[in-house]
Protein backbone atom coordinates (compact mmCIF):
# COMPACT_ATOMS: atom_id res chain seq x y z
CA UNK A 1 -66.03 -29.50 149.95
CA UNK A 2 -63.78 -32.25 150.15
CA UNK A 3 -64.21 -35.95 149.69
CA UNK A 4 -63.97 -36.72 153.22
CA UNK A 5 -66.87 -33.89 153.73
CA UNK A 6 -69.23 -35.19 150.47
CA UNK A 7 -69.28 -38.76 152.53
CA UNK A 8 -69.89 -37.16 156.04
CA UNK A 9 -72.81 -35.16 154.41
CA UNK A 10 -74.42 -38.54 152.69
CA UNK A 11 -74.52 -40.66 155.67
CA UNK A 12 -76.10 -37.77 157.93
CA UNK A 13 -78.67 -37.60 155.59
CA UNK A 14 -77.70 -33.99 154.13
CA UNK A 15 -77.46 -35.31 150.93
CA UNK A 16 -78.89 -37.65 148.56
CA UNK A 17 -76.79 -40.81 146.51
CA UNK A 18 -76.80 -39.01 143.44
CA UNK A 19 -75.43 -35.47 144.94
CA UNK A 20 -72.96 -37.47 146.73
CA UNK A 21 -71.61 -39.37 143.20
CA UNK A 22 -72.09 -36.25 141.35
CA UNK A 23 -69.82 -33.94 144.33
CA UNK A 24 -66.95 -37.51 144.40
CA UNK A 25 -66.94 -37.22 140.55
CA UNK A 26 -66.72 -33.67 140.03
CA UNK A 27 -62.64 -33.97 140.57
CA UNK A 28 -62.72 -29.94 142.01
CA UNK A 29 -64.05 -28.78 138.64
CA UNK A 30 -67.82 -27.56 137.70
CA UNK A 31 -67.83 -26.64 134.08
CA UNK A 32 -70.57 -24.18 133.27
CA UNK A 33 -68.78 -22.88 129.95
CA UNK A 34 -68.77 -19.03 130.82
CA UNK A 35 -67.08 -19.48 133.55
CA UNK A 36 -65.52 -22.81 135.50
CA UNK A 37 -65.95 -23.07 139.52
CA UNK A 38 -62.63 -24.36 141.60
CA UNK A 39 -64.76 -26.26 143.92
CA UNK A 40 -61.63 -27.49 145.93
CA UNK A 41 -59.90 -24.62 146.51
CA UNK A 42 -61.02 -24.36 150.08
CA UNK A 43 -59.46 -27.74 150.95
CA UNK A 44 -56.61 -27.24 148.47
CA UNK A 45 -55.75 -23.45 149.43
CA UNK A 46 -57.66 -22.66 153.13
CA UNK A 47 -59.49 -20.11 151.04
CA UNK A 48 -63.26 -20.81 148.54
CA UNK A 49 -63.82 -20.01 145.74
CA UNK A 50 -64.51 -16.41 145.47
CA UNK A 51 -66.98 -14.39 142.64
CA UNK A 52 -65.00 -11.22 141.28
CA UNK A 53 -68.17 -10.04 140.35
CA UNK A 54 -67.10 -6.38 137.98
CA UNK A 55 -66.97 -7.00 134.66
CA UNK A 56 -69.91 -9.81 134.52
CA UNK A 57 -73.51 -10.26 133.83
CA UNK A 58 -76.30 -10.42 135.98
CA UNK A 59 -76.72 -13.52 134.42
CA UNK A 60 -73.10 -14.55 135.08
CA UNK A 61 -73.00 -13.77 138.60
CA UNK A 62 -76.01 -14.94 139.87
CA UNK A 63 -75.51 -18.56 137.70
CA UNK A 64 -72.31 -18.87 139.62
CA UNK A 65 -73.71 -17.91 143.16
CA UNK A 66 -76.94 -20.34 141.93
CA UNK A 67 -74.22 -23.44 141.37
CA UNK A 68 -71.93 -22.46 144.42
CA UNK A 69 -75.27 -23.20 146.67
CA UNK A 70 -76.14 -26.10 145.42
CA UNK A 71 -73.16 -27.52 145.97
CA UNK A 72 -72.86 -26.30 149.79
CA UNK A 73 -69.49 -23.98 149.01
CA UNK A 74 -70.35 -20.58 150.81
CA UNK A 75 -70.99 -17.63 148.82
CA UNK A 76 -68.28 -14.13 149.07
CA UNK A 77 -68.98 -12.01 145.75
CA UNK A 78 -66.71 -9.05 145.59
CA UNK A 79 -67.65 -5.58 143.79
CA UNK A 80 -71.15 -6.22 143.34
CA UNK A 81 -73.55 -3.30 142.48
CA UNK A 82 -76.61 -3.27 143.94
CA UNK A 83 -78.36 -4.98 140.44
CA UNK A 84 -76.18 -7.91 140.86
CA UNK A 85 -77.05 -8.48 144.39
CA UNK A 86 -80.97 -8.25 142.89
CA UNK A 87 -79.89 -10.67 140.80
CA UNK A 88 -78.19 -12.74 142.92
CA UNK A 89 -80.62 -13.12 145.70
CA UNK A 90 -83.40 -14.23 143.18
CA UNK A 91 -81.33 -17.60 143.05
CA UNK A 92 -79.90 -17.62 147.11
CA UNK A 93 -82.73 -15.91 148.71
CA UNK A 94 -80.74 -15.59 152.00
CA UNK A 95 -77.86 -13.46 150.43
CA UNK A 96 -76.76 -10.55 152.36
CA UNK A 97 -75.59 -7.43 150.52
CA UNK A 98 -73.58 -4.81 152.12
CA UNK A 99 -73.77 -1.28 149.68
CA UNK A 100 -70.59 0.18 151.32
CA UNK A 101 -68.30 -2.76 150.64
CA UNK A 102 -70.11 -3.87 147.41
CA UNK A 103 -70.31 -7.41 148.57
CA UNK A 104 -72.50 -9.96 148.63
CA UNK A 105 -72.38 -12.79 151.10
CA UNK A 106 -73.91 -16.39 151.98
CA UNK A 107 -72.90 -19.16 154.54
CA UNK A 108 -75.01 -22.44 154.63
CA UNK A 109 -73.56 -22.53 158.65
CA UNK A 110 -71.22 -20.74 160.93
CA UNK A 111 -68.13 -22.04 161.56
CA UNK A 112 -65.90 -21.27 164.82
CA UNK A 113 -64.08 -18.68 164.56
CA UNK A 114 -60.01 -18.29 164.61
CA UNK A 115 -58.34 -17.62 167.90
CA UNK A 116 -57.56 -13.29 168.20
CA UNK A 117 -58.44 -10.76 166.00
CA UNK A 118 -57.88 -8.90 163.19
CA UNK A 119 -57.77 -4.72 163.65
CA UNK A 120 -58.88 -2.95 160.11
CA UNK A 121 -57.86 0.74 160.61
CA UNK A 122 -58.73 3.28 158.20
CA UNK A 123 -57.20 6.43 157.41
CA UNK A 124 -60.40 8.57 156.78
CA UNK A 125 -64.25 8.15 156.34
CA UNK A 126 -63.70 8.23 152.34
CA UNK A 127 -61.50 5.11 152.81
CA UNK A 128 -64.43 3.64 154.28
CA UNK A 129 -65.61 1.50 150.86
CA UNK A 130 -62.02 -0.58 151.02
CA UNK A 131 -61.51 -0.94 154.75
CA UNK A 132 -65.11 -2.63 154.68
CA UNK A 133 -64.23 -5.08 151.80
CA UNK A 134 -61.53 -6.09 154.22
CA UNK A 135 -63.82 -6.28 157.10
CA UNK A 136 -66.75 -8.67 155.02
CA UNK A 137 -64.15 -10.86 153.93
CA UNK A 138 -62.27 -11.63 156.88
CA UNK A 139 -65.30 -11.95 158.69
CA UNK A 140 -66.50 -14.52 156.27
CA UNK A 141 -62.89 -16.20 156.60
CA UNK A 142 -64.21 -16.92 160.23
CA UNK A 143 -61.99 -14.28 162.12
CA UNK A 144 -63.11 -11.50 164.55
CA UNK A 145 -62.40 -7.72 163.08
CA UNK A 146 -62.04 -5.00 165.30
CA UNK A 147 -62.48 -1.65 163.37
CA UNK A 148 -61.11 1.76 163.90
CA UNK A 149 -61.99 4.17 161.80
CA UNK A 150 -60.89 7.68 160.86
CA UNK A 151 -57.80 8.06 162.73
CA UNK A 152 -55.65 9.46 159.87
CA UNK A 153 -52.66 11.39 159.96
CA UNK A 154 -53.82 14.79 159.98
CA UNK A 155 -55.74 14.58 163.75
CA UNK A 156 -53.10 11.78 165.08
CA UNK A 157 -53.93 11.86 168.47
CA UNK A 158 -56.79 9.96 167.38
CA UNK A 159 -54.97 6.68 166.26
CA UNK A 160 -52.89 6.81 169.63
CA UNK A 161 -56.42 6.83 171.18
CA UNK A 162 -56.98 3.21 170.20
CA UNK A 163 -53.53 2.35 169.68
CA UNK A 164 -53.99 -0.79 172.88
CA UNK A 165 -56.79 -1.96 170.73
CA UNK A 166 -54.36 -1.96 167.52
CA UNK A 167 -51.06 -3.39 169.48
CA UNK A 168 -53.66 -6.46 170.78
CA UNK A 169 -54.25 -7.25 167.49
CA UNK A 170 -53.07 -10.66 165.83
CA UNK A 171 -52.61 -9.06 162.55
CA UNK A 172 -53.76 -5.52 161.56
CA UNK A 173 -54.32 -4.08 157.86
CA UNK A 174 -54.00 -0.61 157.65
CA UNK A 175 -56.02 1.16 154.82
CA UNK A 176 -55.24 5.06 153.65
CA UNK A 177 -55.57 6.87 150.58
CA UNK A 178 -53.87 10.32 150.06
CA UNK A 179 -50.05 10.10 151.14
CA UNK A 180 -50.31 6.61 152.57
CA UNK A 181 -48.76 7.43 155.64
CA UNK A 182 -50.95 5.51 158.34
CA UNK A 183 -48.99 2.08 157.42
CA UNK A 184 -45.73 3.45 158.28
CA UNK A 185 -47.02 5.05 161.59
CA UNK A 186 -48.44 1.70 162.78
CA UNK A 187 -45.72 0.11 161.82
CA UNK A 188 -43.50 1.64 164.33
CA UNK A 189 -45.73 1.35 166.90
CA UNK A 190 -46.63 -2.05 167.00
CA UNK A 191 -45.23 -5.84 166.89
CA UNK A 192 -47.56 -7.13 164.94
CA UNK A 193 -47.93 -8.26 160.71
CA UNK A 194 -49.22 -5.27 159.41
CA UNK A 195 -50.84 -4.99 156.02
CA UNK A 196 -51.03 -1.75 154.34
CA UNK A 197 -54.25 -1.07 151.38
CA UNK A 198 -53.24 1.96 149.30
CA UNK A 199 -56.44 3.72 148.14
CA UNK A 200 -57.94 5.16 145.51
CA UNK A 201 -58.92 8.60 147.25
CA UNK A 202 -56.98 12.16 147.22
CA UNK A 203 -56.44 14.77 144.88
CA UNK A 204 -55.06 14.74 141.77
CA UNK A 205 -51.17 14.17 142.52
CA UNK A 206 -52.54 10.96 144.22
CA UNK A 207 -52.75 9.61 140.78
CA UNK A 208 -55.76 7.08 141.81
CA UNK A 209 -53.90 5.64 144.98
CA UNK A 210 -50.03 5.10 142.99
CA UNK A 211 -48.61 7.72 145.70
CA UNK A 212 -50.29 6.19 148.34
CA UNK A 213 -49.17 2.64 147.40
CA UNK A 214 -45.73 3.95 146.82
CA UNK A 215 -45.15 5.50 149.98
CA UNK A 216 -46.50 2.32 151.89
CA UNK A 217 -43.51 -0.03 148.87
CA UNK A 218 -41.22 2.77 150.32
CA UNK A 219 -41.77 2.82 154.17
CA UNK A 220 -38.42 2.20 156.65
CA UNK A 221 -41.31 0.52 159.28
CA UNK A 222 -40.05 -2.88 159.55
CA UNK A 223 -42.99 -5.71 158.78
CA UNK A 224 -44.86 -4.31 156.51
CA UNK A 225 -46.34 -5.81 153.44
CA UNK A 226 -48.63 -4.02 151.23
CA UNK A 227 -51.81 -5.47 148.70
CA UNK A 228 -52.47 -3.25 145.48
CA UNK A 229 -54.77 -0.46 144.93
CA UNK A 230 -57.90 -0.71 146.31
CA UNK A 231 -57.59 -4.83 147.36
CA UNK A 232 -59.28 -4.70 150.49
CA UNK A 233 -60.29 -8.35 149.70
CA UNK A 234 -56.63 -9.45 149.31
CA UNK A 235 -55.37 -8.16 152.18
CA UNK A 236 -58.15 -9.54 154.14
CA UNK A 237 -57.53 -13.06 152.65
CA UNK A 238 -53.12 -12.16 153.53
CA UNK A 239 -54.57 -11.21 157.59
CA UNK A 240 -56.68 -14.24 157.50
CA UNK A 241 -54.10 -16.90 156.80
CA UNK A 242 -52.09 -15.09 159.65
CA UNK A 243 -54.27 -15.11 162.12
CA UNK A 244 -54.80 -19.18 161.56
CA UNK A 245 -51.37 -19.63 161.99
C-alpha cells in the first residue's frame, strides 16, 4: 500500500490517524526481527509481498500473515502444509487453503481483473500439485486461468483437442514432468509467450525434473522461456506481468 492509498484509506474512514502515521512512516519496511516484510513491493514491483512458507515455523508464518493483515497487503503463502494453514488461519480467520497447491490465500477485496487469460496446461494428473501453484497465484494476481489438464505427450490427440482454447490464450505456461516435451509441442503450435515448468515427477533418469527442465533450456520452439524446477509460483508471477501488458 502506497502513500497515495494510506491517505485515500484515512479520509474514507478505513483507517484511523494513528494507522495512517504508522503505514506514511513505515518507509516500505516492517521489522519484526525474524523476518522483515517489503510492504511496497506491490507499488514498487506490480507484485506483494509473498510468504515462502517451507522452511519456517508455525510461529513464523502465521506472525507474518498476522502483520500482512493488519496492514491491508493481501495474503499468497506458498508451500504451506496443512499445519501452517492451521496456524495461519488462527490469526486471518478468512484464509483459504488449497491442499493440492499447498497454498494459502487472503484478499481484503477483489480487484478487476486483467483483460484475457492465462491457459495453465499440464502434462499429466501427477503434475497436478505445480500446475495448481500456477493457477492460485495468477488468480490472486487478478487474471483469469483457463486450465487443461492431462493432455501429455503420450495420448496427443488430447492437447489438439483444446488446442483453440490454448492458441486464445494471452500467455500460456506449460507444466510437464518426465521428458518435458509438452513446452516444445505448444510452442510450435501457437503465437503466444509460452512458459514452460519442468517438474519434479518421472522415473529415475528424470533426476527430480533436471531432464525435464533441460529439454524445455534445449527446445528449437521459438518463444519459449522456462522457470526452474517445480516454480509454478514463478511462472505464474512471469504470465501475470504479460498478460498486464
Amino acid at each position: 500500500m502506497d502513500n497515495k492509498d494510506i491517505l485515500k484509506r484515512y479520509k474514507t474512514g478505513e483507517i484511523n490517524l494513528n494507522e495512517a502515521l504508522q503505514g506514511l512512516s513505515d518507509n516500505g519496511i516492517d521489522e519484526m526481527g525474524f523476518a522483515t516484510i517489503d510492504t511496497d513491493r506491490l507499488r514498487r514491483t506490480g507484485m506483494p509481498e509473498i510468504i515462502y512458507a517451507q522452511g519456517k515455523t508455525i510461529g513464523q508464518v502465521a506472525g507474518i500473515a498476522e502483520r500482512m493483515y493488519s496492514k491491508g497487503i493481501d495474503i499468497l503463502a506458498t508451500k504451506a502444509s496443512a499445519e501452517i494453514f492451521e496456524g495461519v488461519v488462527k490469526v486471518v480467520p478468512d484464509a483459504i487453503y488449497n491442499s493440492l497447491a499447498k497454498t494459502i490465500t487472503f484478499k481484503h477485496k477483489l480487484q478487476p481483473m486483467h483483460k484475457g487469460y492465462i491457459a495453465v496446461v499440464a502434462a499429466g494428473t501427477s503434475d497436478l500439485p505445480v500446475a495448481e501453484e500456477a493457477v492460485v497465484t495468477a488468480r490472486f494476481l487478478n487474471n483469469n486461468v483457463e486450465t487443461i489438464y492431462d493432455v501429455g505427450v503420450a495420448g496427443i490427440h488430447r492437447l489438439f483437442d483444446k488446442l483453440e482454447i490454448i492458441r486464445n490464450a494471452r500467455v500460456i505456461i506449460a507444466v510437464a514432468g518426465m521428458e518435458g516435451a509438452l513446452a516444445s509441442i505448444i510452442g510450435g503450435l501457437v503465437d503466444k509467450p509460452v512458459i514452460g515448468v519442468p517438474t519434479s515427477i518421472g522415473y529415475g533418469s528424470n533426476f527430480g525434473g533436471l531432464s525435464a527442465l533441460l529439454s524445455m533450456l534445449n527446445s528449437c520452439a521459438s518463444g519459449i522461456s522456462v522457470v526452474n524446477i517445480d516454480n509454478g509460483f514463478g511462472a505464474a508471477c512471469q504470465a501475470s506481468l504479460i498478460n498486464r501488458l
